[in-house]
N, C-alpha and C. Protein backbone atom coordinates (compact mmCIF):
# COMPACT_ATOMS: atom_id res chain seq x y z
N UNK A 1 38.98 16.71 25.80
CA UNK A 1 38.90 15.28 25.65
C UNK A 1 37.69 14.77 26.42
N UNK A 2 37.08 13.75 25.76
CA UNK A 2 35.76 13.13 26.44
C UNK A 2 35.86 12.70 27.30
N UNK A 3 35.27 12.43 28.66
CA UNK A 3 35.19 11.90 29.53
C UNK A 3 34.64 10.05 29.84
N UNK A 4 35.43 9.23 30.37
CA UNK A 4 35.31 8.04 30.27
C UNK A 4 34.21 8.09 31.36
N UNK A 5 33.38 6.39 31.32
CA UNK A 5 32.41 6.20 32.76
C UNK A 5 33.31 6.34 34.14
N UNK A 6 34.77 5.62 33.71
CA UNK A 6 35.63 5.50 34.83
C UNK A 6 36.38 6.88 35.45
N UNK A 7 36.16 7.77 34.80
CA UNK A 7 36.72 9.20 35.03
C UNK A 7 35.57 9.74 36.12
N UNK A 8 34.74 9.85 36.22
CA UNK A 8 34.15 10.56 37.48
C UNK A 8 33.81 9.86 38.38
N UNK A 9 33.80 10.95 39.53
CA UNK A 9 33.69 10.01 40.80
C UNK A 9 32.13 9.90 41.40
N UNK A 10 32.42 8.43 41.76
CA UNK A 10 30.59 8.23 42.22
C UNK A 10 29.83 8.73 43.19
N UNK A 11 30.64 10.12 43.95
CA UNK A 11 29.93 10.98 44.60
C UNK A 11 29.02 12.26 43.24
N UNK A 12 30.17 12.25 42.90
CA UNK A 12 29.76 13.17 41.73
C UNK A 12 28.47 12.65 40.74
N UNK A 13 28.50 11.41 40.76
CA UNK A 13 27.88 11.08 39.42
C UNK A 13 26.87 10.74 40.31
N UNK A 14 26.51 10.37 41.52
CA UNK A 14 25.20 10.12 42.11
C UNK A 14 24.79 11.64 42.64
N UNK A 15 25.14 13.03 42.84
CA UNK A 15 25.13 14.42 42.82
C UNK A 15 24.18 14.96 41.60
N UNK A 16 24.63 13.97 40.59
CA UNK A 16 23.96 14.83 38.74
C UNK A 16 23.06 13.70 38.69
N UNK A 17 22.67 12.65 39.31
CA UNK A 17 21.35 11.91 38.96
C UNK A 17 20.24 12.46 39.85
N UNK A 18 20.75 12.75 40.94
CA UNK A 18 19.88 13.14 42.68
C UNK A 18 19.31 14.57 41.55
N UNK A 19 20.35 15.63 40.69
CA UNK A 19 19.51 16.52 40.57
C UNK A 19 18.36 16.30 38.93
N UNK A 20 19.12 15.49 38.48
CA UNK A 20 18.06 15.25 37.26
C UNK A 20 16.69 14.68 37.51
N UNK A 21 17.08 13.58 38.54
CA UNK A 21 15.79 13.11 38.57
C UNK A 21 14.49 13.99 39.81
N UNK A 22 15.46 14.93 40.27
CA UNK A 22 14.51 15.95 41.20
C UNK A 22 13.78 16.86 40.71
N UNK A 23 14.32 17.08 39.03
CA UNK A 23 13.85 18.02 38.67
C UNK A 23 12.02 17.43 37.14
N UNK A 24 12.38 16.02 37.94
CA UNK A 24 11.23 15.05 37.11
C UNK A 24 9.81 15.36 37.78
N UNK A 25 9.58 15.09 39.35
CA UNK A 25 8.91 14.96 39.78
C UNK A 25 8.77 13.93 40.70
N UNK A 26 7.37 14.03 41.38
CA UNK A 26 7.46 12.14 41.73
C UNK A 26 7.57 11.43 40.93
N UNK A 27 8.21 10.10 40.97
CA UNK A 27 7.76 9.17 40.39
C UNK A 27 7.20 7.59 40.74
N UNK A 28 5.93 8.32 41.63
CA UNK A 28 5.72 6.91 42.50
C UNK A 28 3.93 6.29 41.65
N UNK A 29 4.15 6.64 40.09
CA UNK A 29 3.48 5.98 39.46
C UNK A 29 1.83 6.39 39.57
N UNK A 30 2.19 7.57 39.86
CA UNK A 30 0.72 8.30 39.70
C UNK A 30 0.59 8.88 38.30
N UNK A 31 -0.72 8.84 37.50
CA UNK A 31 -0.73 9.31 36.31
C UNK A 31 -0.36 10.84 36.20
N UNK A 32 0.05 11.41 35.16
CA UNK A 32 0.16 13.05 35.16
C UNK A 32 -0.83 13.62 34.75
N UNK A 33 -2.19 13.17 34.80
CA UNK A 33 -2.97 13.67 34.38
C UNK A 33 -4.39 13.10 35.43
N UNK A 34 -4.67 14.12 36.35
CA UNK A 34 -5.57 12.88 37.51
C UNK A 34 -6.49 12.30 36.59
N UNK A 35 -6.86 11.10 36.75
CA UNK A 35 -7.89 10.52 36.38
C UNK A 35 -9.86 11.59 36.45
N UNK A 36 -9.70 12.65 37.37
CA UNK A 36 -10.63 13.35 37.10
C UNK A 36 -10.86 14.40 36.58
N UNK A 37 -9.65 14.82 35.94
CA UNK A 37 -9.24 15.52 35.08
C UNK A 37 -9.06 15.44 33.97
N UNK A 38 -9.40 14.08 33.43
CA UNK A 38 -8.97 13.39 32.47
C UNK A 38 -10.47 13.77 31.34
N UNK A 39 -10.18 13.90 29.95
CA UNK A 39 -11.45 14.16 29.26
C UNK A 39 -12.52 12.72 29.35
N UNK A 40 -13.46 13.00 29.53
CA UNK A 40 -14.50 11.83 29.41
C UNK A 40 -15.34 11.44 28.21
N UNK A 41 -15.40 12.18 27.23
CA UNK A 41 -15.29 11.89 25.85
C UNK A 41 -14.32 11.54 24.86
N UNK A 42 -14.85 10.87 23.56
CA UNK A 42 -13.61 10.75 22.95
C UNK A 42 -13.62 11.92 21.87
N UNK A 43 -13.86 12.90 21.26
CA UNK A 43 -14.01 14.04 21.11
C UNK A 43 -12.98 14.86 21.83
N UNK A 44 -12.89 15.01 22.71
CA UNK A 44 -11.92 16.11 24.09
C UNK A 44 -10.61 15.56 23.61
N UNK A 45 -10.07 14.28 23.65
CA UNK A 45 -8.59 13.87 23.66
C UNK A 45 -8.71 12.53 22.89
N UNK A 46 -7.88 12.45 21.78
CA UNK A 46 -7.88 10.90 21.55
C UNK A 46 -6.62 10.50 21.72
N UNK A 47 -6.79 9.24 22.84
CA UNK A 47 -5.64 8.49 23.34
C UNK A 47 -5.03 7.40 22.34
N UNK A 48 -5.55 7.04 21.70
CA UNK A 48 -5.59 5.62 20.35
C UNK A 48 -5.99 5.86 19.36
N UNK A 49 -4.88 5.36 18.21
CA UNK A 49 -5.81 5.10 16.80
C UNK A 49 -7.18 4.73 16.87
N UNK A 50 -7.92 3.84 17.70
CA UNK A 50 -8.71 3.32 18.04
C UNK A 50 -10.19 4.16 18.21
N UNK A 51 -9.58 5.38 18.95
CA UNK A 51 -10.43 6.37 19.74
C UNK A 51 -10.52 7.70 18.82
N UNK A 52 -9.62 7.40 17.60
CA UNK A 52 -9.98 8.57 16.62
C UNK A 52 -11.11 8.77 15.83
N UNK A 53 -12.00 9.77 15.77
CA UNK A 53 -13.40 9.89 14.93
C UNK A 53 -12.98 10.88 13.91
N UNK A 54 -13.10 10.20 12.32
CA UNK A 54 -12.71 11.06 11.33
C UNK A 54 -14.38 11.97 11.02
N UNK A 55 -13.70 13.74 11.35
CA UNK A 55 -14.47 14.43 10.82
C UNK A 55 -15.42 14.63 9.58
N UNK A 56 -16.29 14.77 9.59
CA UNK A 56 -17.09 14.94 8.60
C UNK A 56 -16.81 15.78 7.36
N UNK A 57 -16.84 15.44 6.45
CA UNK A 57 -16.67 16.35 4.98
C UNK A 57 -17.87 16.90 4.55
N UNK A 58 -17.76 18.12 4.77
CA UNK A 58 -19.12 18.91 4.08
C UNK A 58 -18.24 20.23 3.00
N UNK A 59 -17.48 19.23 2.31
CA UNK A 59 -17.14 19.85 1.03
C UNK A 59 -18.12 19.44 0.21
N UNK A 60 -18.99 18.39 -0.08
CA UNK A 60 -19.88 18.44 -1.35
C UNK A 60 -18.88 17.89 -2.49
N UNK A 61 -17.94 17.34 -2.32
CA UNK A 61 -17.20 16.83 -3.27
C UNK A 61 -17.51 15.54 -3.30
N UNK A 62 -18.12 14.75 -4.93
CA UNK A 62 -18.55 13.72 -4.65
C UNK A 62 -17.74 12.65 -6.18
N UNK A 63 -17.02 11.68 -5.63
CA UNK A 63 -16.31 10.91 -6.51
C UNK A 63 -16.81 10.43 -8.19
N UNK A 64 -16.22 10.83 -8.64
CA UNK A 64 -17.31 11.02 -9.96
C UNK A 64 -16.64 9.36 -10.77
N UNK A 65 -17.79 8.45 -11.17
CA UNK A 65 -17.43 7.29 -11.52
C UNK A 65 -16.84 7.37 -13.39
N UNK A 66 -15.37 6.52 -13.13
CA UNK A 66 -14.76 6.27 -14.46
C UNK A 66 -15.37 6.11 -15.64
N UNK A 67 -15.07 6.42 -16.36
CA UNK A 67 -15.86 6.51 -17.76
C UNK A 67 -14.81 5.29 -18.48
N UNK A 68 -15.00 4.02 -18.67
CA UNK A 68 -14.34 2.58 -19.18
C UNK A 68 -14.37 3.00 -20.69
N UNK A 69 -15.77 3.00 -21.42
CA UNK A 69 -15.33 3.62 -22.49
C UNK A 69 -15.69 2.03 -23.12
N UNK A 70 -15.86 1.80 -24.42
CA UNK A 70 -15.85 0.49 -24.95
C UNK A 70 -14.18 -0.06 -25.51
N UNK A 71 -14.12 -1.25 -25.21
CA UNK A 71 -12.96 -1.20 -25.93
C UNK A 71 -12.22 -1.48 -27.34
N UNK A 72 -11.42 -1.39 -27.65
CA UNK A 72 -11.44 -1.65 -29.27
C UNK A 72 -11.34 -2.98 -29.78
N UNK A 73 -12.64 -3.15 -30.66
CA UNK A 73 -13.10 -4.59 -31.10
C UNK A 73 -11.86 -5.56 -31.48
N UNK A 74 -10.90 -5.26 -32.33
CA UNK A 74 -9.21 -5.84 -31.98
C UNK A 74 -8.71 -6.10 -31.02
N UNK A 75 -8.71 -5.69 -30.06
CA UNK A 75 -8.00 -5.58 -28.99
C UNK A 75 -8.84 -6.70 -27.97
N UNK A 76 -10.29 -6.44 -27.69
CA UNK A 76 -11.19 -7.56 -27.16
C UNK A 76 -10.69 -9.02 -27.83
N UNK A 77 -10.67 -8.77 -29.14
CA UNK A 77 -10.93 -9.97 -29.74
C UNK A 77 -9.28 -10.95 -29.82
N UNK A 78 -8.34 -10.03 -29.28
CA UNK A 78 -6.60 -10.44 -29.00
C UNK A 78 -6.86 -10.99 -28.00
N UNK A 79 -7.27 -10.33 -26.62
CA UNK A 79 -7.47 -10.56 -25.65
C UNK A 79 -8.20 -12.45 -25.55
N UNK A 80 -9.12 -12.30 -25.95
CA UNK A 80 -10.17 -13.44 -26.34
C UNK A 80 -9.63 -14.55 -26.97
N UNK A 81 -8.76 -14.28 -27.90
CA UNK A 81 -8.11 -15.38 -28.68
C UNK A 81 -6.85 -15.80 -27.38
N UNK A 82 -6.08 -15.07 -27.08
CA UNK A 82 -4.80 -15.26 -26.37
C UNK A 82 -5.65 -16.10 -24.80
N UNK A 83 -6.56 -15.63 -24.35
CA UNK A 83 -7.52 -16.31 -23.64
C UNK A 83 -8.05 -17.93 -23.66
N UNK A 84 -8.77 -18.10 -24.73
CA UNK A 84 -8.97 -18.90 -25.41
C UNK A 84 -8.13 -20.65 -25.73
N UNK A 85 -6.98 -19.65 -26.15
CA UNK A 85 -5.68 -20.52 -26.22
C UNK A 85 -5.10 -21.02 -24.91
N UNK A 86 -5.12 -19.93 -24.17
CA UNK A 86 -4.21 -20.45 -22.71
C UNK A 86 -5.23 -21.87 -22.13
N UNK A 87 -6.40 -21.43 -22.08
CA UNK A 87 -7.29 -22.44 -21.70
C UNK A 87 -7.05 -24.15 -22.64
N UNK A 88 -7.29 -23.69 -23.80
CA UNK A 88 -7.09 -24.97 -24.47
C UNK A 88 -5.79 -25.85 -24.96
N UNK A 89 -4.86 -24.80 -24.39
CA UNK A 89 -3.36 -25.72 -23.80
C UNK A 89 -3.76 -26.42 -22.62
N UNK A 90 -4.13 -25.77 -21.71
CA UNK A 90 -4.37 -26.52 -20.43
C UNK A 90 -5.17 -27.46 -20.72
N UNK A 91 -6.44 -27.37 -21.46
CA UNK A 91 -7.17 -28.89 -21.59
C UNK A 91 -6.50 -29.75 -22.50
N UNK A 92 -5.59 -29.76 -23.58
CA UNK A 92 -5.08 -30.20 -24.42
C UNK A 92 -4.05 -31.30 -23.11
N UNK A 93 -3.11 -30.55 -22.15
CA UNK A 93 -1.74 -31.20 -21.17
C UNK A 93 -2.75 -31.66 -20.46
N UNK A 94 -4.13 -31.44 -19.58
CA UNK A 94 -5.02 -32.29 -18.74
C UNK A 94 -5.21 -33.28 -18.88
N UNK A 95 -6.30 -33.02 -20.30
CA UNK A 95 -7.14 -34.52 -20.56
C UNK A 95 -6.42 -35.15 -21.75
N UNK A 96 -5.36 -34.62 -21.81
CA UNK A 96 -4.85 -35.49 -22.97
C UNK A 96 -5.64 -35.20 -24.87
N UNK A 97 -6.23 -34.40 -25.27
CA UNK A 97 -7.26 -34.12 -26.10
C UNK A 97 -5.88 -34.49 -27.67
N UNK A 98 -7.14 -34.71 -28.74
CA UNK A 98 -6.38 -34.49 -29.92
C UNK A 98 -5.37 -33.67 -30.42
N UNK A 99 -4.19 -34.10 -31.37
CA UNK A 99 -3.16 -32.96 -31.84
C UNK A 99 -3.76 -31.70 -32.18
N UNK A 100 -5.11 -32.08 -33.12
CA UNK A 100 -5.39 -30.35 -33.53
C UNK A 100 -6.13 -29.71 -32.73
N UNK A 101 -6.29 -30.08 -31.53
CA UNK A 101 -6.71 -29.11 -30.69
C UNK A 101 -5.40 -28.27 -29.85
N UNK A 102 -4.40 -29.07 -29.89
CA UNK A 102 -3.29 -28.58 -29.32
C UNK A 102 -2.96 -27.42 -30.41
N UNK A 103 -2.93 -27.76 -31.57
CA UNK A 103 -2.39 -26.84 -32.55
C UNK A 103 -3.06 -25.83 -32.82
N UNK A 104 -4.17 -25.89 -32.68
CA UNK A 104 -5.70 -24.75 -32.87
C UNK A 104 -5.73 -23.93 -31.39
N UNK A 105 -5.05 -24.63 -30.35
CA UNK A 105 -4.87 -24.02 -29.33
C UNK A 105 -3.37 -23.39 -28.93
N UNK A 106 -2.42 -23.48 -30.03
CA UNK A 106 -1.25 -23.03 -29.66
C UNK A 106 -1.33 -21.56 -31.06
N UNK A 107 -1.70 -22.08 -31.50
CA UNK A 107 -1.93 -20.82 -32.95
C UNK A 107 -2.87 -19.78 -32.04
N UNK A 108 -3.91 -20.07 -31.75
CA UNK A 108 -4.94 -18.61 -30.53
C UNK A 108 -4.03 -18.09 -29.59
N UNK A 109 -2.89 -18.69 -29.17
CA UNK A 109 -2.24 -18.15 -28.19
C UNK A 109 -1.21 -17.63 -28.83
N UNK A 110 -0.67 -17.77 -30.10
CA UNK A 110 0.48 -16.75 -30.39
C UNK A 110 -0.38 -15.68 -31.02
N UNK A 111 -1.40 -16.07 -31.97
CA UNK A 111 -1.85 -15.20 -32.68
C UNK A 111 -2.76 -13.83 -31.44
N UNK A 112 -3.35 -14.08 -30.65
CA UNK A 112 -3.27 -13.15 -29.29
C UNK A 112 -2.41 -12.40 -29.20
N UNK A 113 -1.35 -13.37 -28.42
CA UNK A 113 -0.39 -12.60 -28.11
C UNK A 113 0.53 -11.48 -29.07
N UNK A 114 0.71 -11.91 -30.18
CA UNK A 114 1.44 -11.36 -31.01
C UNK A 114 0.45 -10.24 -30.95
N UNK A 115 -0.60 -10.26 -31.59
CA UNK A 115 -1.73 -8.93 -32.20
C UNK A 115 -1.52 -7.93 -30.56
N UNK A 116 -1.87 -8.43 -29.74
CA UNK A 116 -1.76 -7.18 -28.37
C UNK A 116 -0.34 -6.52 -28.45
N UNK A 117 0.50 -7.59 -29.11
CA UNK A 117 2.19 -6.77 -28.60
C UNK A 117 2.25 -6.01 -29.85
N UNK A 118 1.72 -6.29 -31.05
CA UNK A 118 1.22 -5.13 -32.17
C UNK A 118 0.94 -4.00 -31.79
N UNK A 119 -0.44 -3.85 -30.83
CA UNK A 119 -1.29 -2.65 -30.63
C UNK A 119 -0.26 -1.53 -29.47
N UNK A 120 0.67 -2.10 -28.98
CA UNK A 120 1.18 -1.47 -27.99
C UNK A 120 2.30 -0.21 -28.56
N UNK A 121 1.81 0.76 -28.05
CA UNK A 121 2.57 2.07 -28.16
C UNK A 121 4.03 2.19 -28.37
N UNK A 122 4.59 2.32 -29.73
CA UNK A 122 5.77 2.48 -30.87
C UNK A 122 6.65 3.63 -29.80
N UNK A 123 6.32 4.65 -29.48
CA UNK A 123 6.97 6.09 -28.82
C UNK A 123 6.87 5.79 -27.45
N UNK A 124 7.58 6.40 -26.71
CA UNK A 124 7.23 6.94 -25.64
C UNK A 124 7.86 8.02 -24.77
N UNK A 125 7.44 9.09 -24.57
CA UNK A 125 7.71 10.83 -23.69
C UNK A 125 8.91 10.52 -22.88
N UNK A 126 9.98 10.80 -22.65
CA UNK A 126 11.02 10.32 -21.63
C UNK A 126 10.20 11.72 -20.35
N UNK A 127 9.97 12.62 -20.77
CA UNK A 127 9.58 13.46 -19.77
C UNK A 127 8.30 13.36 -19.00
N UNK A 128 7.19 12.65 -19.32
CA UNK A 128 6.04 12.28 -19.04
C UNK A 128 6.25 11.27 -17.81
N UNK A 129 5.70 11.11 -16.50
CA UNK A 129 5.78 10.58 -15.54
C UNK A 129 4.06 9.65 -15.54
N UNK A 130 3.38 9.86 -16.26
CA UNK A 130 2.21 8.83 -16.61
C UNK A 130 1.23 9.67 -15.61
N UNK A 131 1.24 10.70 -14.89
CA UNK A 131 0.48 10.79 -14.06
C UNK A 131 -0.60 11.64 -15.05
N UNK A 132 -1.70 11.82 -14.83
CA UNK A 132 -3.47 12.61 -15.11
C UNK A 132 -4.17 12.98 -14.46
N UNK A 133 -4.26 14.32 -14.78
CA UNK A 133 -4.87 14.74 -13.95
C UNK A 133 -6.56 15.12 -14.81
């Protein structure tokens, strides 16, 4: 059975601190490491995130820039319309503008939108995690 705080006696329990903490050292707040002993570069020891110097890479490995690729003239031109539209709702509710600009601007924004949610991929891999290597 476990032992309560109130179960031992405070000869005893000041007996097992006297030897734990004897077996620490001093502790009258001297560093453990003398100060002239201490490395004097930051190279030798780093004490801080601060004081860390990231090594040099002489792998010769050099980031090779994305290839964007043009994109497909449909797809620009969804983009552009659905674009287009969002803008000329907003000036249509701003400045107050004519009905058929509202309507010429609500037709670019479905007709956008609809054509991109067209182009978007019918299937998809349940096993494929999207990653490329």
């Amino acid at each position: 059975m476990a032992r309560t705080p109130g179960d031992f006696d405070p000869d005893e329990l000041d007996a097992r601190w006297n030897d734990l903490t004897s077996r620490l050292g001093p502790l009258d707040g001297t560093p453990a490491i003398p100060v002239e002993a201490a490395p004097q570069s930051p190279g030798e020891l780093a004490r801080g995130p601060r004081d860390y110097e990231v090594p040099e890479d002489d792998s010769g490995f050099e980031e090779p820039d994305p290839e964007l690729g043009n994109p497909d003239p449909a797809t620009a031109l969804s983009w552009f319309a659905l674009g287009i539209g969002v803008l000329g709702l907003f000036v249509v509710v701003i400045a107050g503008s004519p009905p058929w600009v509202g309507v010429l601007s609500t037709a670019l924004t479905v007709g956008g939108l609809v054509a991109l949610l067209v182009r978007l991929p019918r299937h998809t891999d349940r096993d494929d995690d999207g990653a490329q290597v």
